[in-house]
Protein backbone atom coordinates (compact mmCIF):
# COMPACT_ATOMS: atom_id res chain seq x y z
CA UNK A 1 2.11 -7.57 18.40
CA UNK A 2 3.19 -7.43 14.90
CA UNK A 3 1.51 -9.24 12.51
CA UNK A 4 -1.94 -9.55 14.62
CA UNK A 5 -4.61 -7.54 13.51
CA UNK A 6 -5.32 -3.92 14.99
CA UNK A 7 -8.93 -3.46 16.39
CA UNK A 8 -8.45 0.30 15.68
CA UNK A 9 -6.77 0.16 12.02
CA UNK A 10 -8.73 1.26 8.92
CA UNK A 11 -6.39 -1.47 6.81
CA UNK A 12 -7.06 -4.32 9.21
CA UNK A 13 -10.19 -3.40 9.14
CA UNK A 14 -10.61 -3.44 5.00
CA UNK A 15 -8.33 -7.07 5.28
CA UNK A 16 -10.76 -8.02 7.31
CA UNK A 17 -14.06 -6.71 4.76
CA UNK A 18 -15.39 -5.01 7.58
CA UNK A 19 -14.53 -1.41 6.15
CA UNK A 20 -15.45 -1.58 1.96
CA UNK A 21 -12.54 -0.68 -0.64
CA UNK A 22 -12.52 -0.72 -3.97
CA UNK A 23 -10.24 -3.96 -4.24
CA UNK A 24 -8.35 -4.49 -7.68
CA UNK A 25 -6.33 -7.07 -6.75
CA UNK A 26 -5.69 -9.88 -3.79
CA UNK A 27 -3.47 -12.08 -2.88
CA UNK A 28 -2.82 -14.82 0.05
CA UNK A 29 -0.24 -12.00 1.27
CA UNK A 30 -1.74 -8.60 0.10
CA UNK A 31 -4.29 -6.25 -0.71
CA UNK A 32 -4.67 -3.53 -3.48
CA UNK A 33 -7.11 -1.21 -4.01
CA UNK A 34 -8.19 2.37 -4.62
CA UNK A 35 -6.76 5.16 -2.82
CA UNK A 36 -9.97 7.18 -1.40
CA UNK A 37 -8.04 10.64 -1.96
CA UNK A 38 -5.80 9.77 -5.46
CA UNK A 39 -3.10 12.06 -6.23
CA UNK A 40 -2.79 10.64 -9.65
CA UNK A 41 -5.26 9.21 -12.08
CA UNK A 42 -4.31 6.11 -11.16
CA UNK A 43 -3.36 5.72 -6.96
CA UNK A 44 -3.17 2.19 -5.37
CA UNK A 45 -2.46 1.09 -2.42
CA UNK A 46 -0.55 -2.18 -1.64
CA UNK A 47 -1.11 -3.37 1.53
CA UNK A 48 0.13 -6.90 3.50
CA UNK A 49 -2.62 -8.50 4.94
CA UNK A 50 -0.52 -8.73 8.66
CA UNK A 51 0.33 -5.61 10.44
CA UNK A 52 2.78 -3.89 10.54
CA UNK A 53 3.11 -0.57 11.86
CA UNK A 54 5.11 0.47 8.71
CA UNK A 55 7.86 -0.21 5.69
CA UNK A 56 10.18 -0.12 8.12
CA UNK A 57 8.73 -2.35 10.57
CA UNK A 58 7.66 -4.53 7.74
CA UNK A 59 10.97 -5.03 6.19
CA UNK A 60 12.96 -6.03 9.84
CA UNK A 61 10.09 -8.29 11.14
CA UNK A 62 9.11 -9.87 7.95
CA UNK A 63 11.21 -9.24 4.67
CA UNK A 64 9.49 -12.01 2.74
CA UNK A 65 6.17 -10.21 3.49
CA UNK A 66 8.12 -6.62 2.07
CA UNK A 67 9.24 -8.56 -1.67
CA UNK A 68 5.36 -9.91 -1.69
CA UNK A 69 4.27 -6.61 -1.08
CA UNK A 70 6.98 -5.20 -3.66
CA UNK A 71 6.08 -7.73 -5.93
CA UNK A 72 2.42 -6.59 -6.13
CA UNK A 73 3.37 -3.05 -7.13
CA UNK A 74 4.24 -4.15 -10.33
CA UNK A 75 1.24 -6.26 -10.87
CA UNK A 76 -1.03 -3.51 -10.21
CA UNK A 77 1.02 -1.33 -12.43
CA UNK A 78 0.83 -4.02 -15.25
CA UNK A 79 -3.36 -4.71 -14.53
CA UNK A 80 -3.45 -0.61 -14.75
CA UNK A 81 -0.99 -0.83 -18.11
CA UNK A 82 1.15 1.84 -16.25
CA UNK A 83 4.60 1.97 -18.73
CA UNK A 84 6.14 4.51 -16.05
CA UNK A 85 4.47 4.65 -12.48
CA UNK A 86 6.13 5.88 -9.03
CA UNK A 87 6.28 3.47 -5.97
CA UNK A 88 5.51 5.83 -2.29
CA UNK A 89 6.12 4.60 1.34
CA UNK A 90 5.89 7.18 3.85
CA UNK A 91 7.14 6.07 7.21
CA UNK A 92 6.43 8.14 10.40
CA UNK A 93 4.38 11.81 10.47
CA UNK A 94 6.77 13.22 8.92
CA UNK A 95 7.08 12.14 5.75
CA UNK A 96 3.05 12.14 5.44
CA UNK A 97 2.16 8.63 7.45
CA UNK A 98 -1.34 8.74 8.04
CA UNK A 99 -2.51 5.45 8.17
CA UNK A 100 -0.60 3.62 10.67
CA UNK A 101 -0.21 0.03 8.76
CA UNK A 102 2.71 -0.10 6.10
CA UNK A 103 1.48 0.81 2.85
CA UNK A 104 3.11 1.22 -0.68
CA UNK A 105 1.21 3.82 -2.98
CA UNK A 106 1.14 3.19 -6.60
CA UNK A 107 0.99 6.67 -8.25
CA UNK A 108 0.85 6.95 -12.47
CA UNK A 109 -1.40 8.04 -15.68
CA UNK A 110 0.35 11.25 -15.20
CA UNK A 111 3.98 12.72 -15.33
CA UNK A 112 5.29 12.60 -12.61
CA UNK A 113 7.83 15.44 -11.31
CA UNK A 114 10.49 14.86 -8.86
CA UNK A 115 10.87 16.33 -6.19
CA UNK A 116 6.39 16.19 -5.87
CA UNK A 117 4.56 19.52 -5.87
């Protein structure tokens, strides 16, 4: 159901402090911390503490959950003192999805090219 807590999701599981992160900020809504594989020098990841499956999900079954989670992109880029940063949700396989609980990735300390690669 959405919402409820996974048994077999790695970010339920970190919500939950069963699985350790490096956690650089918290909320009664979210959860940032470290990205394990960073792409930049700095790499967040914002995370509601309910599932959902993904940004998608998240924004149709709880929207108010979405602007908390938006919201706490730009805190972490402020704590980080990120002046330009880039904001990633990957929805299904195909656009990289690997973890299957929505996520926003907080990519800066670099320049960042668009498109990536």
């Amino acid at each position: 159901m959405a919402g409820e807590p996974q048994d077999d999701c790695l970010f339920c599981k970190i919500v939950a402090g069963e699985i350790p992160a490096t956690i650089v900020r918290e909320t009664e809504t979210t959860v940032a911390f470290r990205d394990i594989n960073p792409q930049a020098p700095t790499h967040v990841l914002v995370i509601p503490k309910a599932h959902y499956e993904n940004a998608a999900a998240l924004a149709a079954g709880a929207p108010e959950l979405a602007a908390d989670v938006l919201r706490e992109t730009r805190a972490v880029a402020d704590a980080e003192n990120l002046d330009s940063y880039r904001l990633v949700f990957n929805t299904g396989s195909g656009a990289g999805q690997t973890v299957w609980h929505a996520h926003a990735h907080v990519l800066g300390g670099r320049g960042l090219q668009w498109p990536p690669g």
